[in-house]
Protein backbone atom coordinates (compact mmCIF):
# COMPACT_ATOMS: atom_id res chain seq x y z
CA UNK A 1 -31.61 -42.45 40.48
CA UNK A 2 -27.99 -42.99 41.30
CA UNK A 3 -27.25 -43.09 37.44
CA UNK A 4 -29.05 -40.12 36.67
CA UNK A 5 -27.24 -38.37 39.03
CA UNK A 6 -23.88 -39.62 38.02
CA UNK A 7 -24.78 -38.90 34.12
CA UNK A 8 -25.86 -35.26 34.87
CA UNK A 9 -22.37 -34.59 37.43
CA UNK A 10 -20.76 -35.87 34.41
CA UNK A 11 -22.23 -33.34 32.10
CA UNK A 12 -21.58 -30.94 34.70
CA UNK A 13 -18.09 -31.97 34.59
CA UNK A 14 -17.72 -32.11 30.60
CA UNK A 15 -19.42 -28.45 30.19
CA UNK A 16 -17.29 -26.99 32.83
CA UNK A 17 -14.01 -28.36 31.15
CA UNK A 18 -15.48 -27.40 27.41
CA UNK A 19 -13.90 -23.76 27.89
CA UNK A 20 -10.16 -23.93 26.85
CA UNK A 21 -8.01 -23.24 30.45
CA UNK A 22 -4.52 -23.59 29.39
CA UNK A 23 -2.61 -21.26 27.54
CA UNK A 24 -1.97 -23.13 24.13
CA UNK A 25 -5.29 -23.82 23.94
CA UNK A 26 -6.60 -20.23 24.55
CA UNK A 27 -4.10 -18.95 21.96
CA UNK A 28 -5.43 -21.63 19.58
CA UNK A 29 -9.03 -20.04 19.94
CA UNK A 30 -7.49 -16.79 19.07
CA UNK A 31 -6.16 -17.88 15.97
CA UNK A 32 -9.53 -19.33 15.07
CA UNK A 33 -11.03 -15.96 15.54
CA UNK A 34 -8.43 -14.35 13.74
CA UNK A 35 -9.17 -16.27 10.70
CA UNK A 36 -12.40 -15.89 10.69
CA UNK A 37 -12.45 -12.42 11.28
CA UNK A 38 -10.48 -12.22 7.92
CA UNK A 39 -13.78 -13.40 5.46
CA UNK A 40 -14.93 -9.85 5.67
CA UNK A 41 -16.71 -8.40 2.26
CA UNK A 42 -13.83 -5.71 3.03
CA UNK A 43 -11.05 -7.68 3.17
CA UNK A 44 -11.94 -9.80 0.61
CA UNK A 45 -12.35 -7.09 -1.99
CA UNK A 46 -9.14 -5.25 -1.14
CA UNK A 47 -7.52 -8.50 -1.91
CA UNK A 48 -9.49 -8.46 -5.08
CA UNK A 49 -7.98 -5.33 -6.31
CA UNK A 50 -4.44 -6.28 -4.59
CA UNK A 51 -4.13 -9.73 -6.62
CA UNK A 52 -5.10 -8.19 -9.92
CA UNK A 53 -2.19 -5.69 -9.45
CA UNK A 54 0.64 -8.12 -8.39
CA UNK A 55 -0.68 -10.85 -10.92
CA UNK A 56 0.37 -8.48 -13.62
CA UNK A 57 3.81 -9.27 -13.23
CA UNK A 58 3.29 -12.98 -13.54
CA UNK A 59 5.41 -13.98 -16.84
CA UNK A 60 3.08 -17.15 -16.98
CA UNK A 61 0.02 -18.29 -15.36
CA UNK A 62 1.06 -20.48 -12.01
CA UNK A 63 -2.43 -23.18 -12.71
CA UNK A 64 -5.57 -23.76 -15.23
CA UNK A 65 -7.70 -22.13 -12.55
CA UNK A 66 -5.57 -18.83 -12.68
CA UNK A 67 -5.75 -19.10 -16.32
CA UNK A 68 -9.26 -18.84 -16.72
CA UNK A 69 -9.93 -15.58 -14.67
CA UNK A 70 -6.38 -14.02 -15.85
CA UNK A 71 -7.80 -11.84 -18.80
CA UNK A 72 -10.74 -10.36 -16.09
CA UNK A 73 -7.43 -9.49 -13.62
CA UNK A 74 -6.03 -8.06 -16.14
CA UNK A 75 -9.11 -5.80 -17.61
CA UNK A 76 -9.21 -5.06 -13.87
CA UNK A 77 -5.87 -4.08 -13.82
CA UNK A 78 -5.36 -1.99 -16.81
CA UNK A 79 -8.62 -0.07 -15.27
CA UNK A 80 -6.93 0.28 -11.84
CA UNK A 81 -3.18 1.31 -12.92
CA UNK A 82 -2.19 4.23 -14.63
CA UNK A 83 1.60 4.79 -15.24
CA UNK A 84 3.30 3.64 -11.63
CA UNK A 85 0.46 3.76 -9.81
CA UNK A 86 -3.63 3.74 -9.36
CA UNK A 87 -5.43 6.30 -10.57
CA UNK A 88 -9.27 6.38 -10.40
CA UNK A 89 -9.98 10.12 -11.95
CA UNK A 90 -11.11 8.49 -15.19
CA UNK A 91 -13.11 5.89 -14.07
CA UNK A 92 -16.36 5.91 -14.96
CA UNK A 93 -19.75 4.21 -13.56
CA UNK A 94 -19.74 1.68 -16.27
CA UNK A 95 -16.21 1.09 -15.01
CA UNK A 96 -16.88 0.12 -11.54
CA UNK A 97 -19.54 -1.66 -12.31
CA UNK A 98 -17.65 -3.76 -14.59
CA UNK A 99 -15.12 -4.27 -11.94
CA UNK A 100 -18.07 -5.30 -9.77
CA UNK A 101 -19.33 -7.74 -11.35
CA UNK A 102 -15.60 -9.49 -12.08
CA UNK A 103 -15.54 -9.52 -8.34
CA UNK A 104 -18.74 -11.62 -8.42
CA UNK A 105 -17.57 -13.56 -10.92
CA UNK A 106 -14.02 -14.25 -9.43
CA UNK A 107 -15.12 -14.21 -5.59
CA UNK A 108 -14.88 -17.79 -5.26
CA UNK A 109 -10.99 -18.00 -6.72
CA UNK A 110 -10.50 -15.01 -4.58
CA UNK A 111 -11.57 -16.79 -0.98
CA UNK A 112 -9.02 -19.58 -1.97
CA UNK A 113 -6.39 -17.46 -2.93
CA UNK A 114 -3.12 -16.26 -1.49
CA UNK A 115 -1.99 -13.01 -2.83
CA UNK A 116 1.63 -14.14 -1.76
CA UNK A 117 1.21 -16.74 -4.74
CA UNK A 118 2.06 -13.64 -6.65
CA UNK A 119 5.07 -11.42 -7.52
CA UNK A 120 5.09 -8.33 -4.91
CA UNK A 121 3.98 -5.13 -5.21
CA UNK A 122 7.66 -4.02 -5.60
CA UNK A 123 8.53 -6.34 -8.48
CA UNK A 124 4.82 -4.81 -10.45
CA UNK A 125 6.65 -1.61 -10.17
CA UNK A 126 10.38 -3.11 -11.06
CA UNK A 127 8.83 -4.75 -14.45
CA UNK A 128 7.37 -1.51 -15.30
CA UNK A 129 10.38 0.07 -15.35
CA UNK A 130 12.02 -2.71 -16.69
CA UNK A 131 9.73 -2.62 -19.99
CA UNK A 132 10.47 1.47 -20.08
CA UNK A 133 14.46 0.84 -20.24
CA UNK A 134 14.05 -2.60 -22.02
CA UNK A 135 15.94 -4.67 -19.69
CA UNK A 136 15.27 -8.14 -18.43
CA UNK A 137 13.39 -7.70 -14.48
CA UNK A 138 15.96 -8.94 -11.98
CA UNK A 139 14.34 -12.85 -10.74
CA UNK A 140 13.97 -12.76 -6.90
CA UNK A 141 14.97 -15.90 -4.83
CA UNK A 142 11.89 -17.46 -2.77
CA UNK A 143 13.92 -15.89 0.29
CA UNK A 144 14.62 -12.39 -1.14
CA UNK A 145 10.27 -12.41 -2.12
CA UNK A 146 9.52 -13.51 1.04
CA UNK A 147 11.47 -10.82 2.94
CA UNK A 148 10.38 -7.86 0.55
CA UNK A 149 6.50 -9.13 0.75
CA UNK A 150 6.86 -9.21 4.52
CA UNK A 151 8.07 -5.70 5.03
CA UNK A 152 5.34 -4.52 2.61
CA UNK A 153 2.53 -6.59 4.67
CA UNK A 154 4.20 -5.06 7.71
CA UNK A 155 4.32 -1.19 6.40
CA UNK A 156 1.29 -1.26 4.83
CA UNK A 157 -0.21 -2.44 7.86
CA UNK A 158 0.75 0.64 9.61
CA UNK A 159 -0.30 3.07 6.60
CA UNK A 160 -3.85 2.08 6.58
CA UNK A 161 -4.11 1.40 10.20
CA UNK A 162 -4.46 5.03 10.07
CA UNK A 163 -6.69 5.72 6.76
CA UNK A 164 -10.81 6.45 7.43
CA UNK A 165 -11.42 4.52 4.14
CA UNK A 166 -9.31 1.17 5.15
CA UNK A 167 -8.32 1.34 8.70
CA UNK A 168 -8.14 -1.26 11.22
CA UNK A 169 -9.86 -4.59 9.55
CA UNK A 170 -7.40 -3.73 6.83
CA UNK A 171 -4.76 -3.17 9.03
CA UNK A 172 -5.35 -6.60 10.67
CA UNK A 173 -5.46 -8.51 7.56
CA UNK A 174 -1.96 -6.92 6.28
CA UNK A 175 -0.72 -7.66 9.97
CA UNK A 176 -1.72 -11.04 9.67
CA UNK A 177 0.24 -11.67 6.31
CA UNK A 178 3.22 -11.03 7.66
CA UNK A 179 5.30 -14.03 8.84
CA UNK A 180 7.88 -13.13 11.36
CA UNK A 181 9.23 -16.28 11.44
CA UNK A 182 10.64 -16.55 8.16
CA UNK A 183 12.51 -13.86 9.33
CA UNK A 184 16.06 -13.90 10.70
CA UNK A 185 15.94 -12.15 14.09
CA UNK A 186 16.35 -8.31 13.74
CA UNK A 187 14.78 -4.89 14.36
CA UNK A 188 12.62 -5.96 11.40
CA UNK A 189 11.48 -8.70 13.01
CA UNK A 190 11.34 -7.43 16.24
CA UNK A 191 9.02 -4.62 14.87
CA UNK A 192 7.05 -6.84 13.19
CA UNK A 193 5.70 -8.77 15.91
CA UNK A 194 5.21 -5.78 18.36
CA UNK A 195 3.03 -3.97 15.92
CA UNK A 196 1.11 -7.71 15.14
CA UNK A 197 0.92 -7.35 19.10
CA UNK A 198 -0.90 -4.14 18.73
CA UNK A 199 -3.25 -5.02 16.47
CA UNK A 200 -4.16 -8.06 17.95
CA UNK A 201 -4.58 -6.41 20.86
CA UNK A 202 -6.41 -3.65 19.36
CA UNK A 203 -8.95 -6.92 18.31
CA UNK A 204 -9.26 -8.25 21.60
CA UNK A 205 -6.90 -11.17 20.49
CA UNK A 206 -5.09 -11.00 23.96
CA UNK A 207 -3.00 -14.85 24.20
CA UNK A 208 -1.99 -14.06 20.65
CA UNK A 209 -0.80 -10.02 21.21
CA UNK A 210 0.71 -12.01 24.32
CA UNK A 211 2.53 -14.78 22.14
CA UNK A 212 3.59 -11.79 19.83
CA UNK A 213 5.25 -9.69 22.61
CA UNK A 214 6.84 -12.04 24.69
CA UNK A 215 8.97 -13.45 21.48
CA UNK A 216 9.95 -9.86 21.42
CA UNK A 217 10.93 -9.52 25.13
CA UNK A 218 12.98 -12.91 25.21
CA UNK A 219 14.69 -11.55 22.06
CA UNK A 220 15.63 -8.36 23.82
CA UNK A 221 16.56 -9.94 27.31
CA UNK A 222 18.99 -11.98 25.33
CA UNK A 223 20.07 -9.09 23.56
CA UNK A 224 20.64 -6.14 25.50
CA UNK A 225 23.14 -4.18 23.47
CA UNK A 226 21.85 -4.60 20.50
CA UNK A 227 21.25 -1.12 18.75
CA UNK A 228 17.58 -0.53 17.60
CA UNK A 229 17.58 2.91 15.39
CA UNK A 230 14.47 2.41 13.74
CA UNK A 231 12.50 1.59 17.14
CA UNK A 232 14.38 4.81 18.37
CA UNK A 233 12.78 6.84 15.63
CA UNK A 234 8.88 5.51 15.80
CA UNK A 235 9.39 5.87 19.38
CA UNK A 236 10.41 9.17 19.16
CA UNK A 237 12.81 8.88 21.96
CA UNK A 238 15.64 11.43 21.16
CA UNK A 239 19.35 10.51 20.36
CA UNK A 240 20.75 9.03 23.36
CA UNK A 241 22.06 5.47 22.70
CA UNK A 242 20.48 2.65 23.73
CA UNK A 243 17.54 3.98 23.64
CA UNK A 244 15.64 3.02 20.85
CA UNK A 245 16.50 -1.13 22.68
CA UNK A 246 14.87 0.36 25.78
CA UNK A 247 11.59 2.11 24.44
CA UNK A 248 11.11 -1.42 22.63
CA UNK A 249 11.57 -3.45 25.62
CA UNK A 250 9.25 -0.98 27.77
CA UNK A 251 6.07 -0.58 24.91
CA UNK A 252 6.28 -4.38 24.56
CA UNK A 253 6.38 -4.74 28.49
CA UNK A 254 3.32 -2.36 28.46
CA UNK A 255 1.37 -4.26 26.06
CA UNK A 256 2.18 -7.77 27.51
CA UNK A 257 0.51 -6.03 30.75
CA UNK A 258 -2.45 -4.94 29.71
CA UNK A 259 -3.21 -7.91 27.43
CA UNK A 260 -3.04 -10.06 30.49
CA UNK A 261 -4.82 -7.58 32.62
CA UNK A 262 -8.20 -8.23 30.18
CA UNK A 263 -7.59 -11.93 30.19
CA UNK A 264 -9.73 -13.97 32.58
CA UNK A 265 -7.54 -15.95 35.22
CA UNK A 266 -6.08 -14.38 38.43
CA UNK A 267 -2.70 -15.50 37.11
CA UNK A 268 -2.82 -13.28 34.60
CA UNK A 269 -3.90 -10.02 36.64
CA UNK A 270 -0.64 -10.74 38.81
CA UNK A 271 2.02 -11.09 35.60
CA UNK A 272 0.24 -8.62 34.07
CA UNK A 273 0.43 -5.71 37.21
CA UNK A 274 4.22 -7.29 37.12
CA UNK A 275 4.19 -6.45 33.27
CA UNK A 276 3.23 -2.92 34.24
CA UNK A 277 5.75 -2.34 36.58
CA UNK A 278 8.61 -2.89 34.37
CA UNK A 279 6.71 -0.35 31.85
CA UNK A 280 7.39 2.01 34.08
CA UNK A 281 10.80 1.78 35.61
CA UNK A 282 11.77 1.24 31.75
CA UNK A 283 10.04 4.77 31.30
CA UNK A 284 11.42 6.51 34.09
CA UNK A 285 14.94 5.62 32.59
CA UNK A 286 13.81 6.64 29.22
CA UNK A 287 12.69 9.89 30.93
CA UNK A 288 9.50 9.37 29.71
CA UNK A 289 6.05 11.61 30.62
CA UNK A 290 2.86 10.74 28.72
CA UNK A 291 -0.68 9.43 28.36
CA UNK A 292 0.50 5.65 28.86
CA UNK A 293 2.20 6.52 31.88
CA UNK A 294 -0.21 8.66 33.27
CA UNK A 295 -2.69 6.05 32.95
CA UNK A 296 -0.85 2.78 34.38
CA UNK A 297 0.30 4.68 37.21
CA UNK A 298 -3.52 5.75 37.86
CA UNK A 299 -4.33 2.24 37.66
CA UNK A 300 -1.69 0.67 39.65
CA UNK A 301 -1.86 3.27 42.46
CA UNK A 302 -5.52 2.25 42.66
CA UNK A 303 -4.41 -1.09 43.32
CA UNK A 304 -1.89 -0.38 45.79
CA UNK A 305 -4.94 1.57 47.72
CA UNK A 306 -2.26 4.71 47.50
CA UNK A 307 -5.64 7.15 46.37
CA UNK A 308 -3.56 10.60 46.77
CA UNK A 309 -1.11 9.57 44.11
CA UNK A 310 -3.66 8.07 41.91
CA UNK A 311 -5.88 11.66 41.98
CA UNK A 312 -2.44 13.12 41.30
CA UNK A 313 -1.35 10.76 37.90
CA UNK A 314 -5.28 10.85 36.72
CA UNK A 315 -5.21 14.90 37.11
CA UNK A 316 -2.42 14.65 34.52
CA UNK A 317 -4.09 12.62 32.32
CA UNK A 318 -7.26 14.68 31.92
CA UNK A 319 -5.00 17.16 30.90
CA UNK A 320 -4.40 15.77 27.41
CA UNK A 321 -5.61 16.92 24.40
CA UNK A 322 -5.90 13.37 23.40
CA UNK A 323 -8.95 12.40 25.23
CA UNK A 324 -12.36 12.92 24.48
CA UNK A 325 -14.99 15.03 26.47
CA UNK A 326 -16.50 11.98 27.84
CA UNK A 327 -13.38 10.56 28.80
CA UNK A 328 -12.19 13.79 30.65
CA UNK A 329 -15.66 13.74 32.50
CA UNK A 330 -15.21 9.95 33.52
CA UNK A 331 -12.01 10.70 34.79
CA UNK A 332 -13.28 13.63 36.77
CA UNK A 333 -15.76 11.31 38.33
CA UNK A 334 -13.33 9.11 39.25
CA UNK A 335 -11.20 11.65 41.12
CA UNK A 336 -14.52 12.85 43.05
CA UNK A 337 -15.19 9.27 44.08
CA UNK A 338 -11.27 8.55 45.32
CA UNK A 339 -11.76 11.64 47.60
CA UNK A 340 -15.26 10.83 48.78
CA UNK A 341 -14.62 7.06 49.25
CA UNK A 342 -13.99 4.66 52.28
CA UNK A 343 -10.92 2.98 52.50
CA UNK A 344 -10.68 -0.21 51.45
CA UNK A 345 -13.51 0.09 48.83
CA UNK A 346 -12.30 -0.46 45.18
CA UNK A 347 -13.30 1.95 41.93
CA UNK A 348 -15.04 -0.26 39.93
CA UNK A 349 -16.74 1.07 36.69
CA UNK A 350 -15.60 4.24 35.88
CA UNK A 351 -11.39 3.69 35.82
CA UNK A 352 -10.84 0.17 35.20
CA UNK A 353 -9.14 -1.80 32.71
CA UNK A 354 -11.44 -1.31 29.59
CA UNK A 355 -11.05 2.32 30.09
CA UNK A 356 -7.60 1.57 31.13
CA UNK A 357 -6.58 -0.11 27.57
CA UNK A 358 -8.47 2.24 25.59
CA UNK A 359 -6.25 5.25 26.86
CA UNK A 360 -3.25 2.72 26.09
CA UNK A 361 -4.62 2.14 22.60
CA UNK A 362 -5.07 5.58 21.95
CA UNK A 363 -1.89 6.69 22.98
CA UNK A 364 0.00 4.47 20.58
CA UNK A 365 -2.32 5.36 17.54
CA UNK A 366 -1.20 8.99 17.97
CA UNK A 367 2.46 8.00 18.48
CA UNK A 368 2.64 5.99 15.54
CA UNK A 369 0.78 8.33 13.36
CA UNK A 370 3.47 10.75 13.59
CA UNK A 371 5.76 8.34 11.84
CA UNK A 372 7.36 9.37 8.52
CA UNK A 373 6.50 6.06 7.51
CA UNK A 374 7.31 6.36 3.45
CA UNK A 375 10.73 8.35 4.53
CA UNK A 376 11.12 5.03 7.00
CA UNK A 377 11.06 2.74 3.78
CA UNK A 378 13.07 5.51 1.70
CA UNK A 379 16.08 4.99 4.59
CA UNK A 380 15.75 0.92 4.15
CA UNK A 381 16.50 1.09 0.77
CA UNK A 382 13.07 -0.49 -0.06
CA UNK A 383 12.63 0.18 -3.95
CA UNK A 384 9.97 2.00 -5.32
CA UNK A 385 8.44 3.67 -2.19
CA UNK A 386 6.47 6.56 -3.57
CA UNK A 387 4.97 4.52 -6.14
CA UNK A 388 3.60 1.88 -3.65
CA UNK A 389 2.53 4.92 -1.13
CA UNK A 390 0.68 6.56 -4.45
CA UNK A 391 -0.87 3.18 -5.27
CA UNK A 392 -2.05 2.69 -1.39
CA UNK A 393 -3.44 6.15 -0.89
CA UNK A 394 -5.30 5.71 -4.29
CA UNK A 395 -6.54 1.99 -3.50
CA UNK A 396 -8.54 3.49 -0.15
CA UNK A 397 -10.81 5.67 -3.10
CA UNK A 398 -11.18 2.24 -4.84
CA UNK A 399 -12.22 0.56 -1.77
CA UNK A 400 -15.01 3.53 -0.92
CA UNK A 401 -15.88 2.95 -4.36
CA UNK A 402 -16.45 -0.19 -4.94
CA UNK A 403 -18.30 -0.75 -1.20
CA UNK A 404 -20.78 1.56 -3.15
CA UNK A 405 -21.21 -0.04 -5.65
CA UNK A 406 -21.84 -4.06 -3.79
CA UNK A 407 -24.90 -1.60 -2.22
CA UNK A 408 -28.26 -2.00 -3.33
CA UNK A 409 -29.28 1.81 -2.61
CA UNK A 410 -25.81 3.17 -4.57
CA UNK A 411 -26.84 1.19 -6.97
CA UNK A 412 -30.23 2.45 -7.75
CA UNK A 413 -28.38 5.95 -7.31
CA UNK A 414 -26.03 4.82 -10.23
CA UNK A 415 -28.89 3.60 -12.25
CA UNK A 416 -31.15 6.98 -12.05
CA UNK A 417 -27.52 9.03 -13.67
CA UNK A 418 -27.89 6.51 -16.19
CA UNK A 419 -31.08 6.39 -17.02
CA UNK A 420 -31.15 10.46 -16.70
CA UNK A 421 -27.82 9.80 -19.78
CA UNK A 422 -29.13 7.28 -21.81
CA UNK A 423 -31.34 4.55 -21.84
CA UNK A 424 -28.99 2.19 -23.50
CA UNK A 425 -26.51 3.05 -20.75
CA UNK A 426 -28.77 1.65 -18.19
CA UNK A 427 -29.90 -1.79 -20.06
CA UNK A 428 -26.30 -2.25 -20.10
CA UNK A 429 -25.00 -1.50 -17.13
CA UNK A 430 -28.10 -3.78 -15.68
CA UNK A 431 -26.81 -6.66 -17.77
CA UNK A 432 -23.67 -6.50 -16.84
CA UNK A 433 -24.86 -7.39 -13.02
CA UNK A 434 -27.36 -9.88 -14.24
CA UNK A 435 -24.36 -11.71 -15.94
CA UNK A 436 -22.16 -14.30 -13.79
């Protein structure tokens, strides 16, 4: 009996301590999710179509393995790129179908491929132009590639962050190809990780957003008069300097916050209302007056059991055109509870911290959707902008596409147009997808 009893308190003991506690091994378990979140169908046919561009300015192929799918990248490739950029206008059925079924074919290479094996998207467009003035395409040092691939990971993650067609899994997956730290530190860099932050965030990756942030804020604490420009223009935080260092060190304060605030331990609650609190006297010096603010003050005045400034900040914030209907009503409820309550009894439900970092989330979506962001890469210098915005923008139609076509039902749509042109069209098209 005594045995029993000490095997089961064992158990106990072992299934208690199974859930990671500390936080290495919490942000561990977010990296395992991250990965995993990347073998997506999506994800792994946008790098389909993304390796078949940059491949094309391979001079020679890098293995055997490459060397045996490299005329099917580039069939795929001459289909996808017209001129300096993709254009899908003349694609036909029979087209994406082909292109289907080289995705089938190819999926396995394309799991257990990096796309940084290849040239960048910036050195396709350089040997184009190279070819059209026949001169010889300038050769990139492994540290010049890595630094041009990492600001297009980074960019790009912020262009289809906002796109119906690619949006956020996309978004994550460019975000999670860029290595900050390959990077010297800089505003690059420093931008980098905070929008990496976001994302994770965004994911519910909270010890990683947290790892990503707090690199930024030791960098800036160590830094303090270092001038940020570009932060100062996604910001949008007028001319004064200084300021664009400032808005940086508040929106990564703000994120740290709330990231702990939906972690589980009580330790993180009380850094992350600390967190918060810095947000704000940052954004009182910035002179700052919007939906974040608004909605940390709400929350933090409902911890501080101060209700009359809490109905005061949440009246503000139900006066944005940013929120939904829903949201507006929730918040409404909460002010009719704060008035009707008895002291000392907390709002649970209805203006927490889910609802809390959705408002957050939302806030920063519409801040950095106002960014310029191809006249951003136009004022770095980076080469070849426009064509790698056209190429983007066209990719999310290839995408739509092509999720079409992996469907069963789109399928049998494709085959009745067929069948309805020509018979032989169909047999054909049907072989082609029988084929592996």
């Amino acid at each position: 009996m005594r045995n029993s009893l000490f095997f089961l308190s064992l158990l106990l003991l072992l299934s208690c301590s199974s859930e990671p506690k500390t936080d290495n091994a919490l942000l561990e378990k977010d990296k395992q999710t991250l990965a995993e979140s990347m073998d997506s169908y999506k994800v792994l046919m946008y790098r389909f179509g993304k390796i078949a561009i940059r491949s094309s300015a391979l001079e020679e192929a890098p293995n055997p393995e490459f060397a045996s799918f490299k005329s099917k990248l580039e069939n795929v490739n001459k289909k996808l790129m017209k001129g300096d950029s993709i254009n899908l206008s003349g694609l036909s059925a029979m087209d994406y179908i082909g292109i289907y079924r080289d995705y089938r074919s190819m999926k396995e290479y394309i799991e257990k491929t990096d796309e940084d094996d290849f040239p960048t998207l910036g050195q396709v467009m350089e040997k184009k132009d190279a070819a059209k003035e026949g001169r010889k395409v300038e050769v990139l040092s492994q540290a010049q590639k890595e630094y041009n691939q990492n600001l297009e990971h980074a960019f790009l993650s912020a262009l289809v962050l906002f796109s119906r067609d690619l949006g956020k899994q996309i978004a994550l997956y460019e975000s999670h190809k860029t290595k900050p730290i390959e990077l010297p530190e800089s505003e690059e860099k420093a931008l980098m990780q905070f929008f990496r932050g976001f994302l994770f965030f965004d994911k519910g990756l909270y010890y990683l957003s947290e790892d990503e942030v707090t690199k930024n804020i030791d960098w800036l604490e160590a830094n303090p008069k270092i001038p940020l420009p570009y932060s100062q223009q996604i910001f949008a935080l007028g001319g004064a300097k200084g300021q664009g260092h400032l808005g940086l060190h508040a929106f990564n304060y703000l994120f740290r916050g709330i990231d702990r605030l939906m972690m589980k331990r009580e330790i993180d609650e009380e850094r992350g209302l600390k967190d918060l609190e810095v947000f704000l006297a940052d954004s009182k010096q910035l002179g700052m007056d919007n939906e974040a603010i608004w909605a940390i003050e709400s929350y933090l005045y409902l911890k501080q059991e101060q209700p009359e400034k809490a109905i005061a900040a949440l009246s503000k914030l139900k006066s944005s055109g940013m929120l939904s209907a829903n949201e507006k009503k929730a918040i409404d409820e909460s002010i009719a509870y704060l008035q009707d309550r008895e002291s000392g009894k907390v709002l649970n439900g209805v203006y927490d911290k889910y609802f809390l970092s959705k408002i957050v989330s939302k806030y920063m979506v519409s801040l950095l959707a106002k960014v310029d962001w191809q006249q951003l890469l136009k004022n770095k210098k980076i080469p070849h902008t426009e064509e790698i915005f056209k190429t983007v923008n066209s990719f999310k139609g290839f995408m739509v596409k092509m999720e079409d076509y992996a469907s069963g039902e789109s399928l049998k749509e494709v085959g009745k147009g067929l069948q309805e042109t020509g018979t032989n069209l169909w047999e054909k098209a049907k072989e082609s997808l029988q084929q592996e």
